[in-house]
C-alpha atoms as a PDB file:
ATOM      1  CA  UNK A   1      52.689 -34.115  26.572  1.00  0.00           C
ATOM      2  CA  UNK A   2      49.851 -31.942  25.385  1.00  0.00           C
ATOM      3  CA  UNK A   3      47.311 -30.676  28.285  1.00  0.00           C
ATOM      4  CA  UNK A   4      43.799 -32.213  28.066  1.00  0.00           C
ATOM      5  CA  UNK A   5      41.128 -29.309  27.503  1.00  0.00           C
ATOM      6  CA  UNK A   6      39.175 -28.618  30.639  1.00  0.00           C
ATOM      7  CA  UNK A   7      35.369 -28.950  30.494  1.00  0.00           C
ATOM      8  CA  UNK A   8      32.981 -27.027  32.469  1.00  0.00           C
ATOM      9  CA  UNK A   9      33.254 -28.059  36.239  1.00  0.00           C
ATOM     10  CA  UNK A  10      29.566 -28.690  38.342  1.00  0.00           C
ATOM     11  CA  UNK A  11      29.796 -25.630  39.459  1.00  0.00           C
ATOM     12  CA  UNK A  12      30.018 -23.619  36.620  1.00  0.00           C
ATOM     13  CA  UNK A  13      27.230 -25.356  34.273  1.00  0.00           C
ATOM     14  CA  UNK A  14      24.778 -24.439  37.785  1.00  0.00           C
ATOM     15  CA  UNK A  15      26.218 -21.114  37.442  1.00  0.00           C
ATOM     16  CA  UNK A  16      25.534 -20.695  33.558  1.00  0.00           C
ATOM     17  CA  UNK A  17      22.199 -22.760  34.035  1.00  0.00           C
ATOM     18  CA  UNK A  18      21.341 -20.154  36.497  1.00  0.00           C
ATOM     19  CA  UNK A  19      22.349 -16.938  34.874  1.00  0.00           C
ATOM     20  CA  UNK A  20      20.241 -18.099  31.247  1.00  0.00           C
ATOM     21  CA  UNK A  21      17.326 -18.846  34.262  1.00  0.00           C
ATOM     22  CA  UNK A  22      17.941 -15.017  35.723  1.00  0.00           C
ATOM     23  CA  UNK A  23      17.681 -13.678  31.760  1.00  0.00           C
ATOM     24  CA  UNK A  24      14.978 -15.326  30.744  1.00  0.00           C
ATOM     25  CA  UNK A  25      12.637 -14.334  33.970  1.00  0.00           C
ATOM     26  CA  UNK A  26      14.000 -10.691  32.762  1.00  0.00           C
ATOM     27  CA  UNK A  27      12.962 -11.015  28.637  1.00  0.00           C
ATOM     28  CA  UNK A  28      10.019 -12.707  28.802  1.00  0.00           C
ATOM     29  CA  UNK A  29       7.444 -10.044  29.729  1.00  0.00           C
ATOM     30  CA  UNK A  30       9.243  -7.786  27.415  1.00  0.00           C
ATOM     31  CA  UNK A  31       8.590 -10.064  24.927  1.00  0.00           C
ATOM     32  CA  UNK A  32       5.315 -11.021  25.506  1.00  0.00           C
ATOM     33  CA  UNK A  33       4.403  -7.283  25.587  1.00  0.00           C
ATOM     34  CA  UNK A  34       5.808  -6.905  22.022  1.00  0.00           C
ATOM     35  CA  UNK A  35       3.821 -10.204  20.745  1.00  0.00           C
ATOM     36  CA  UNK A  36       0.430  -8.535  22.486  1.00  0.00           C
ATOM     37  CA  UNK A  37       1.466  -5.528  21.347  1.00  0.00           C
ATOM     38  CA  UNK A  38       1.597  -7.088  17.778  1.00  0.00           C
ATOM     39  CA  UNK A  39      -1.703  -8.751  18.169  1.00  0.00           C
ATOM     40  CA  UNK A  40      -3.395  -5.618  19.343  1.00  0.00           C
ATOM     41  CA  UNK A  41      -1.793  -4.208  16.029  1.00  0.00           C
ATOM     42  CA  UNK A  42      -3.387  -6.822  14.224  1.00  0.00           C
ATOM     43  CA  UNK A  43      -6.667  -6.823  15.598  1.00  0.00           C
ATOM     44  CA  UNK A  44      -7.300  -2.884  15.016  1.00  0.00           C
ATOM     45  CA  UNK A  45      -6.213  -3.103  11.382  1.00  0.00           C
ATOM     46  CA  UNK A  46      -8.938  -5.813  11.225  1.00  0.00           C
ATOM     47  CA  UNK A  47     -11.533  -3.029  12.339  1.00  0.00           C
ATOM     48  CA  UNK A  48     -10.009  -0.828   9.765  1.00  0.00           C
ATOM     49  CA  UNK A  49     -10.755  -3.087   7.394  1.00  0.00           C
ATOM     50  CA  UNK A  50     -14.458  -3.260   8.390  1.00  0.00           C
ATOM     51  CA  UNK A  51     -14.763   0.086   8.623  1.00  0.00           C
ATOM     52  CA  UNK A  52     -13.480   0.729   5.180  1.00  0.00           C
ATOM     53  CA  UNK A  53     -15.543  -1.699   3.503  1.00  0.00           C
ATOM     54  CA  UNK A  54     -18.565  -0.315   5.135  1.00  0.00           C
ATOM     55  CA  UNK A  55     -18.021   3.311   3.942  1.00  0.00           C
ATOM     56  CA  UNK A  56     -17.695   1.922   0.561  1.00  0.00           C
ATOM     57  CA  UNK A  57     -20.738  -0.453   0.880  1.00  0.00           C
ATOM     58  CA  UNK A  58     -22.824   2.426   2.479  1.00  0.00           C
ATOM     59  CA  UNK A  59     -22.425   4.606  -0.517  1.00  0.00           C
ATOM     60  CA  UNK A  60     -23.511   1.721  -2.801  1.00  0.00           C
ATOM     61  CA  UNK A  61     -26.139   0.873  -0.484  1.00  0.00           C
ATOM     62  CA  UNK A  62     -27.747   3.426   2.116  1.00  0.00           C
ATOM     63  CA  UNK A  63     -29.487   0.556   3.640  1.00  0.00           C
ATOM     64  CA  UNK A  64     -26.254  -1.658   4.658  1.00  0.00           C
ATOM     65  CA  UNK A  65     -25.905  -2.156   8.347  1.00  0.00           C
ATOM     66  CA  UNK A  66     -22.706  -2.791   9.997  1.00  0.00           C
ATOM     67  CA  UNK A  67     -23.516  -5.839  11.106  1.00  0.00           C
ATOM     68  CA  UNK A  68     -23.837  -6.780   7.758  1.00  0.00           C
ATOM     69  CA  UNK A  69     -20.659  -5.758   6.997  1.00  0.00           C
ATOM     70  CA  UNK A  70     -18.967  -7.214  10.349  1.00  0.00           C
ATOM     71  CA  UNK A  71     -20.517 -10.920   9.363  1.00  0.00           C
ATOM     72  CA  UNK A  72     -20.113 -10.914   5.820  1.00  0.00           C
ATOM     73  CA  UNK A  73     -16.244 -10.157   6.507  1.00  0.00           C
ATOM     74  CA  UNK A  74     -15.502 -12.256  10.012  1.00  0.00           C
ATOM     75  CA  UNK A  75     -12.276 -10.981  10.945  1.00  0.00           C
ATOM     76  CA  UNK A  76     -10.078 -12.875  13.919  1.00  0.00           C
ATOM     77  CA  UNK A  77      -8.644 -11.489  16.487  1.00  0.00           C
ATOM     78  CA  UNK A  78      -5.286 -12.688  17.462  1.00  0.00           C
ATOM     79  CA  UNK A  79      -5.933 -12.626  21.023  1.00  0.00           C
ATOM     80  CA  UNK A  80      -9.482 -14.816  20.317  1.00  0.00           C
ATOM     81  CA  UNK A  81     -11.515 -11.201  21.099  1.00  0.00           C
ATOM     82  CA  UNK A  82     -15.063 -11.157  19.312  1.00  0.00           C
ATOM     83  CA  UNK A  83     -16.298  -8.600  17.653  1.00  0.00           C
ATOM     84  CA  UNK A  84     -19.253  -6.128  17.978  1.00  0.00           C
ATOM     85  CA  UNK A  85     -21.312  -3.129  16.938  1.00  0.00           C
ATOM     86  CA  UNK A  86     -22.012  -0.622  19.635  1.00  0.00           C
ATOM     87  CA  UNK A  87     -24.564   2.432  18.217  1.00  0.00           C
ATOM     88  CA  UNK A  88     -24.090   5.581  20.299  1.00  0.00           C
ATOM     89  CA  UNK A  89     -27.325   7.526  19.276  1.00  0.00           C
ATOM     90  CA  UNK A  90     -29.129   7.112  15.664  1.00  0.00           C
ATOM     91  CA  UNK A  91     -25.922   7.904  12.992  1.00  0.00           C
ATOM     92  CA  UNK A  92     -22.883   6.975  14.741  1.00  0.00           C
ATOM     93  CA  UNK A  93     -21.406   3.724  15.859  1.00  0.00           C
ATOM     94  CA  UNK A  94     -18.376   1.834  17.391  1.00  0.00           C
ATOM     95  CA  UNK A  95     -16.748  -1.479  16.095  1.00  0.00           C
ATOM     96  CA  UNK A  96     -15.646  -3.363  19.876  1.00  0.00           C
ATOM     97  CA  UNK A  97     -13.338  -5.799  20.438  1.00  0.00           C
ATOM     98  CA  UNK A  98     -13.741  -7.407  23.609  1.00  0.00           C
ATOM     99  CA  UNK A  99     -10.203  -7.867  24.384  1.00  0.00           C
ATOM    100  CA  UNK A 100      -8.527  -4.681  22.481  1.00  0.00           C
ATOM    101  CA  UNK A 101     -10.921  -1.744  22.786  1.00  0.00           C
ATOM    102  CA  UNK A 102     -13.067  -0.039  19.664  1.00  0.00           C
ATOM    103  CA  UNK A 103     -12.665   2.321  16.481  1.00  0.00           C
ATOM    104  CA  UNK A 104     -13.466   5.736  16.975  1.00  0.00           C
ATOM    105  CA  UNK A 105     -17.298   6.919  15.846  1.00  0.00           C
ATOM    106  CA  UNK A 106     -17.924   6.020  12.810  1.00  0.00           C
ATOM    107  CA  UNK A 107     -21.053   7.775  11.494  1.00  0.00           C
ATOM    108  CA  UNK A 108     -23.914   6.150   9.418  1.00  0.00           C
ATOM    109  CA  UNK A 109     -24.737   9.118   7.044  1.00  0.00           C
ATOM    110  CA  UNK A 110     -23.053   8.067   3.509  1.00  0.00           C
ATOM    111  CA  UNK A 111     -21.890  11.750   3.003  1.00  0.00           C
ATOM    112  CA  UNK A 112     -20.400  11.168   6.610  1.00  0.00           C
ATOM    113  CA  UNK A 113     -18.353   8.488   5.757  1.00  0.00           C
ATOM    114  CA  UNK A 114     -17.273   9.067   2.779  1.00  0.00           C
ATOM    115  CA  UNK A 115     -15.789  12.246   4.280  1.00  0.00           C
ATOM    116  CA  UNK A 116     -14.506  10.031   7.377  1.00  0.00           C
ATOM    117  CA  UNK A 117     -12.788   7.258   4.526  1.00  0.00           C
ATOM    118  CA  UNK A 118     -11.201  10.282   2.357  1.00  0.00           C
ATOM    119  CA  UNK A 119      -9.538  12.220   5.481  1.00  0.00           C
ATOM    120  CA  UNK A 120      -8.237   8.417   6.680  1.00  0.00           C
ATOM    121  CA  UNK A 121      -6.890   7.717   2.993  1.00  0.00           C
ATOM    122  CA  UNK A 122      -5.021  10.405   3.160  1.00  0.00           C
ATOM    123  CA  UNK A 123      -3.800  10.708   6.990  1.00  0.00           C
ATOM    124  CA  UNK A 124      -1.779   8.014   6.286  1.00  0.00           C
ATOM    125  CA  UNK A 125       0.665  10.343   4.586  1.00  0.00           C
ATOM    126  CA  UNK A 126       0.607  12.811   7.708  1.00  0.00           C
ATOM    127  CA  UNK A 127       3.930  13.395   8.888  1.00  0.00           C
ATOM    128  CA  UNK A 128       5.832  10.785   6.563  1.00  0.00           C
ATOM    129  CA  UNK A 129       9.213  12.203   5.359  1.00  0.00           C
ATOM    130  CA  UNK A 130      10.084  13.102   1.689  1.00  0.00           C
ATOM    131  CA  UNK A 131      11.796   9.891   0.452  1.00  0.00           C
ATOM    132  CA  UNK A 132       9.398   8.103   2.619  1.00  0.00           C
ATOM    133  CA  UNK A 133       6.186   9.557   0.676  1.00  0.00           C
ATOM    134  CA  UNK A 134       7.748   8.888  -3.031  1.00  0.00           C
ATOM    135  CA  UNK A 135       8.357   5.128  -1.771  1.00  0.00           C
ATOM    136  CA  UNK A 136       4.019   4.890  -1.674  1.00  0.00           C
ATOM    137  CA  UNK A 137       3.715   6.796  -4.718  1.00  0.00           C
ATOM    138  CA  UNK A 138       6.341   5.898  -6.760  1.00  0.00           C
ATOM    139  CA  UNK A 139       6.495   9.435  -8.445  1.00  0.00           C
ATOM    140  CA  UNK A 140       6.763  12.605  -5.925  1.00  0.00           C
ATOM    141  CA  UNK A 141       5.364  13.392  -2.817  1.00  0.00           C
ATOM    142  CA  UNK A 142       3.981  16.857  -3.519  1.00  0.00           C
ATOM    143  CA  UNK A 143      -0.280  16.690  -2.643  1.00  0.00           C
ATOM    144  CA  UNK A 144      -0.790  15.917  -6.694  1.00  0.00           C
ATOM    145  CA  UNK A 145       1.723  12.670  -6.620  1.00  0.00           C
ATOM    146  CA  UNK A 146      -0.192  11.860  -3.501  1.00  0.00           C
ATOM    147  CA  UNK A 147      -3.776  12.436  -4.958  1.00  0.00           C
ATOM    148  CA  UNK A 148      -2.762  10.915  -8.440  1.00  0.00           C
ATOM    149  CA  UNK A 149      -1.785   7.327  -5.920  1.00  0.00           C
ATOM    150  CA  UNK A 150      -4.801   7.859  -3.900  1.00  0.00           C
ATOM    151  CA  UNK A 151      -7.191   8.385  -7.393  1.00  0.00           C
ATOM    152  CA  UNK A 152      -5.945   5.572  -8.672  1.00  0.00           C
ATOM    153  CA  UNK A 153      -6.755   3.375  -5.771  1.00  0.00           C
ATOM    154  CA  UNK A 154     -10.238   4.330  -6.357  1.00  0.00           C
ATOM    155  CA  UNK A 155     -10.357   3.376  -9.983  1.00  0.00           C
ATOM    156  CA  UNK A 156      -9.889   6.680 -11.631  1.00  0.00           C
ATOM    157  CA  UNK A 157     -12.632   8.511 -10.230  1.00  0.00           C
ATOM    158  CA  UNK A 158     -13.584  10.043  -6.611  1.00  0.00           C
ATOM    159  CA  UNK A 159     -16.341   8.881  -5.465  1.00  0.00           C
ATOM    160  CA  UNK A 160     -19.774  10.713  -5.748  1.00  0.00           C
ATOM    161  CA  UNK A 161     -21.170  13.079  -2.898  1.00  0.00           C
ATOM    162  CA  UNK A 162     -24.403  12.135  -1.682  1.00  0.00           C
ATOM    163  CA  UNK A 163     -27.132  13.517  -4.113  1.00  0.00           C
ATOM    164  CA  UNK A 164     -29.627  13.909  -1.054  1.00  0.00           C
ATOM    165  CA  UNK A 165     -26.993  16.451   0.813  1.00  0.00           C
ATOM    166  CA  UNK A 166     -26.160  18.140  -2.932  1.00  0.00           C
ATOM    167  CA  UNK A 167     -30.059  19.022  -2.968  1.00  0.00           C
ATOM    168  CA  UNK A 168     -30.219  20.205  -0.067  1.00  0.00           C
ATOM    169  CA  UNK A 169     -27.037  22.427  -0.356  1.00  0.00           C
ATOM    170  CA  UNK A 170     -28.910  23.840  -3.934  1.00  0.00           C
ATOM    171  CA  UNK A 171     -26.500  22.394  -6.030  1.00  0.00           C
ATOM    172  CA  UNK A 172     -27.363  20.698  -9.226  1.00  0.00           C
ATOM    173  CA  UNK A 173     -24.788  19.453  -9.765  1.00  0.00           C
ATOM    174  CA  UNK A 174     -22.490  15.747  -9.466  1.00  0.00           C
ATOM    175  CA  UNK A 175     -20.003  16.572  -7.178  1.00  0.00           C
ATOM    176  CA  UNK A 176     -17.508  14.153  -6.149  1.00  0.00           C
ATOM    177  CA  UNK A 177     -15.597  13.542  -2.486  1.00  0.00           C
ATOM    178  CA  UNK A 178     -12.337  14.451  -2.566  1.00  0.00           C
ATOM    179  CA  UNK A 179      -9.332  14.974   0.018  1.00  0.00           C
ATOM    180  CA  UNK A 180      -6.519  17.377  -0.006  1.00  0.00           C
ATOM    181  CA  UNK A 181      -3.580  18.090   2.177  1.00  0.00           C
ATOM    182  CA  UNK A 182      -1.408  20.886   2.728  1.00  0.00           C
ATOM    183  CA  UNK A 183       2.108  20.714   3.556  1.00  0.00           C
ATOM    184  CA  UNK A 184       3.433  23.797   4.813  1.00  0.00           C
ATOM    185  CA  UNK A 185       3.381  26.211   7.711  1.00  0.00           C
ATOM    186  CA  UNK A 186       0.801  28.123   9.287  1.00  0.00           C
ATOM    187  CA  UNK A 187       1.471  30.431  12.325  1.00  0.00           C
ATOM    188  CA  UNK A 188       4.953  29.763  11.892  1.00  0.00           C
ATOM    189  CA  UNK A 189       4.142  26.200  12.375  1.00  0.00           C
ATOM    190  CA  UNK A 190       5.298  23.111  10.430  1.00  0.00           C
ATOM    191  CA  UNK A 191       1.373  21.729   9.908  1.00  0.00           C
ATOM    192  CA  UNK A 192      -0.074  18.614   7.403  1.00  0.00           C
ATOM    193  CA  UNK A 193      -3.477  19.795   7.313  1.00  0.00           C
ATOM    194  CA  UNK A 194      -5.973  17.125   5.460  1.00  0.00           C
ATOM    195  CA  UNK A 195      -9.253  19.019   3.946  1.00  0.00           C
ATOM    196  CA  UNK A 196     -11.998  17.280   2.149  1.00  0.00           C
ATOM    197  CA  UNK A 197     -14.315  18.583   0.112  1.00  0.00           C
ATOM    198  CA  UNK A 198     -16.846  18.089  -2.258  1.00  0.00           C
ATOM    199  CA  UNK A 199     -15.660  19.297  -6.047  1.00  0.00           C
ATOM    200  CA  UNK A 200     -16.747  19.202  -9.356  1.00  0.00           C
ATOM    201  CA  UNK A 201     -14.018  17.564 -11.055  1.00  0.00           C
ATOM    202  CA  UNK A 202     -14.198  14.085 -10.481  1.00  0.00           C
ATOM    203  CA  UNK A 203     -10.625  13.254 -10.938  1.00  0.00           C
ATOM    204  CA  UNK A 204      -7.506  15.272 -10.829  1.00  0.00           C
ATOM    205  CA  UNK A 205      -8.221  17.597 -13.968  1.00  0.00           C
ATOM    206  CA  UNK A 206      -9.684  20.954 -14.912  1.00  0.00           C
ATOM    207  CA  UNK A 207     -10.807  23.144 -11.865  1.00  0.00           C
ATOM    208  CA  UNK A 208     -10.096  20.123  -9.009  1.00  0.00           C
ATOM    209  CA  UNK A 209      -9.452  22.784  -6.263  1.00  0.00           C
ATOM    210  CA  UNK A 210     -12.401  24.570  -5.954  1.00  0.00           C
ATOM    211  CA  UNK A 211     -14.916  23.124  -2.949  1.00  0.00           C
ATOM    212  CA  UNK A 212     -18.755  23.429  -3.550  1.00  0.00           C
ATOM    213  CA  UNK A 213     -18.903  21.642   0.039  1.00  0.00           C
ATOM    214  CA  UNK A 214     -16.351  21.648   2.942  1.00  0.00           C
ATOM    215  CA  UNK A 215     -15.999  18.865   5.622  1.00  0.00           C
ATOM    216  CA  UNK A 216     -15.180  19.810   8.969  1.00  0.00           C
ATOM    217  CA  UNK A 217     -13.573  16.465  10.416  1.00  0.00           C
ATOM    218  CA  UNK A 218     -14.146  18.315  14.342  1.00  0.00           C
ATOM    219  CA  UNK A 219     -17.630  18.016  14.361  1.00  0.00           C
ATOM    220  CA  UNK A 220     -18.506  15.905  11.400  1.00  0.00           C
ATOM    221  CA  UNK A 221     -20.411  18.234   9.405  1.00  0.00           C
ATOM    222  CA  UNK A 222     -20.551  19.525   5.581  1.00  0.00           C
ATOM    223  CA  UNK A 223     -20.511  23.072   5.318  1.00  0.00           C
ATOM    224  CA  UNK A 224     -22.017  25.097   2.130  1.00  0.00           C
ATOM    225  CA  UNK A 225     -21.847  28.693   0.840  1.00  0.00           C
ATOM    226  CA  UNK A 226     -24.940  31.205   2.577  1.00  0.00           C
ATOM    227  CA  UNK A 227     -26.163  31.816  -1.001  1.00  0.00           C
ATOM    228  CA  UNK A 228     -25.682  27.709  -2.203  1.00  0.00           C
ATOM    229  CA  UNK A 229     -23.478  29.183  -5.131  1.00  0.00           C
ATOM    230  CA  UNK A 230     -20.513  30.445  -3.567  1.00  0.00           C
ATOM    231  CA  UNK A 231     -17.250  27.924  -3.900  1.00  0.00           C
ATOM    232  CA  UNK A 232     -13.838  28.381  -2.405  1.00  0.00           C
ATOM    233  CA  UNK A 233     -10.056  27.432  -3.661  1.00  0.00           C
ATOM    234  CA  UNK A 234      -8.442  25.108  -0.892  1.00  0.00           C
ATOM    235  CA  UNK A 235      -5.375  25.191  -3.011  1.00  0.00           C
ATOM    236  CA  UNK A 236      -2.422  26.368  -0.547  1.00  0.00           C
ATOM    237  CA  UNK A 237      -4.357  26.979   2.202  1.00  0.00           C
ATOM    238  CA  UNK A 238      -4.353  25.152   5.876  1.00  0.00           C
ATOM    239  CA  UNK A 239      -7.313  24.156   7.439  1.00  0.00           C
ATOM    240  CA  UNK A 240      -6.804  27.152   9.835  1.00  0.00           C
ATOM    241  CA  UNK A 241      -7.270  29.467   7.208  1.00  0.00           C
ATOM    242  CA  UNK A 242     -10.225  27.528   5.280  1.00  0.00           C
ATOM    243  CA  UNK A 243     -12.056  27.040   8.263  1.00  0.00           C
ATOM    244  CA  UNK A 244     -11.893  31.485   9.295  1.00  0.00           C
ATOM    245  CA  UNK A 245     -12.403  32.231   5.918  1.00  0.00           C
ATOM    246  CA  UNK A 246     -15.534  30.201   5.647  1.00  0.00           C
ATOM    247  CA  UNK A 247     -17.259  31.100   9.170  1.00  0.00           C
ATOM    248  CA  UNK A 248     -16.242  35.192   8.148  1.00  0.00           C
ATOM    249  CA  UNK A 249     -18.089  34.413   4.896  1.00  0.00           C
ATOM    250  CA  UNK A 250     -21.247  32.807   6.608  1.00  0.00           C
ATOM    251  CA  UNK A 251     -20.748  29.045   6.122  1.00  0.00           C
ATOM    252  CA  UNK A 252     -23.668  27.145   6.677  1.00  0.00           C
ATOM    253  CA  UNK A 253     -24.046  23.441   7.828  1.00  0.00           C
ATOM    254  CA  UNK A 254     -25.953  21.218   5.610  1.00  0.00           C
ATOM    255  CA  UNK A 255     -28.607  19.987   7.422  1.00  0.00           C
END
């Protein structure tokens, strides 16, 4: 006669029922962490999202607030956080969230931001490997395949530098907000230097290297030629170099 199959005694379901007990005390705050720590991902790309629509809005529209733009786009946080503007002084501000923190300054000057939206357009591709570049592109991931994708994001055309800053930097002339990044080494470094600048060329023809204004993302200020003629070619160069070259030649800040 064939032996009946033995089922799980008393003992051993309490045993089983008390190991899956022991596990689950152990996974659960590692997996709540990860679902906060989603959340919190969540809730910052939602003040990314503000903050890019108001540097697009503000160079429409010097007169947009960003409570304007906070209201008109509601976001949600995940964790039920509200949202709010915090100004720190007359031209910068923070976007809060009461339960995940706030943005970093963002500044209120149109020429400002559009610098500030340009250098985070193109951080994105800091530090992202070959194959892993030509995936967002679709094409190469040299700076022009990178440019070309970012260009055409903005509809063919980089957007126009602040006439009011062009004035006063005594060039009359359209000149259009642009960013670059170098990929290369500098001081026997490995470095992926982003530089914006201000350039003629509105897209990605004729003489789109030389800067008639140079953004300098550590203290948020455009920087002109002494003489408000002078331009410079950013092409191959890391920010190290661009930013001796132009304090040796007299840079000033536009003011």
């Amino acid at each position: 006669m064939r032996k009946k199959d033995r089922g799980f005694s008393l003992i051993e379901l309490i045993i089983a029922i008390a190991i899956l007990i022991i596990l689950t005390g152990l996974l659960a705050p590692q997996f709540m962490k990860y679902i906060e720590k989603s959340r919190k991902a969540a809730c910052l790309n939602n003040i990314d999202v503000v903050i890019q629509e108001y540097q697009v809005a503000l160079i429409e529209n010097q007169k947009v607030t960003p409570e304007e733009v906070l209201d008109d786009i509601k976001p949600k946080c995940p964790s039920k956080g509200f949202y709010s503007i915090i100004h720190k002084g007359e031209e910068l501000f923070v976007i809060n969230c009461s339960e995940h923190g706030n943005s970093d300054g963002i500044s209120t000057d149109p020429a400002v931001a559009a610098a500030q939206k340009a250098y985070n357009e193109m951080k994105d591709f800091v530090g992202l490997t070959h194959d892993e570049t030509i995936k967002i592109t679709g094409t190469n991931s040299n700076n022009t395949a990178i440019r070309d994708y970012l260009l055409n994001k903005q509809g063919g055309s980089w957007p126009e530098f602040d006439k009011q800053y062009t004035q006063k930097a005594g060039f009359n002339k359209n000149l259009y907000v642009q960013p670059y990044i170098f990929k290369g080494t500098s001081d026997y470094k490995r470095t992926d230097d982003i530089i914006v600048y201000a350039g003629a060329s509105k897209d990605n023809t004729g003489d789109a290297w030389v800067a008639y204004l140079i953004y300098n993302p550590q203290n948020g200020l455009w920087y002109h030629a002494p003489d408000n003629k002078s331009t410079y070619r950013i092409q191959d160069k890391p920010w190290d170099v661009i930013q001796k070259d132009t304090i040796d030649n007299g840079w000033l800040p536009v003011n």
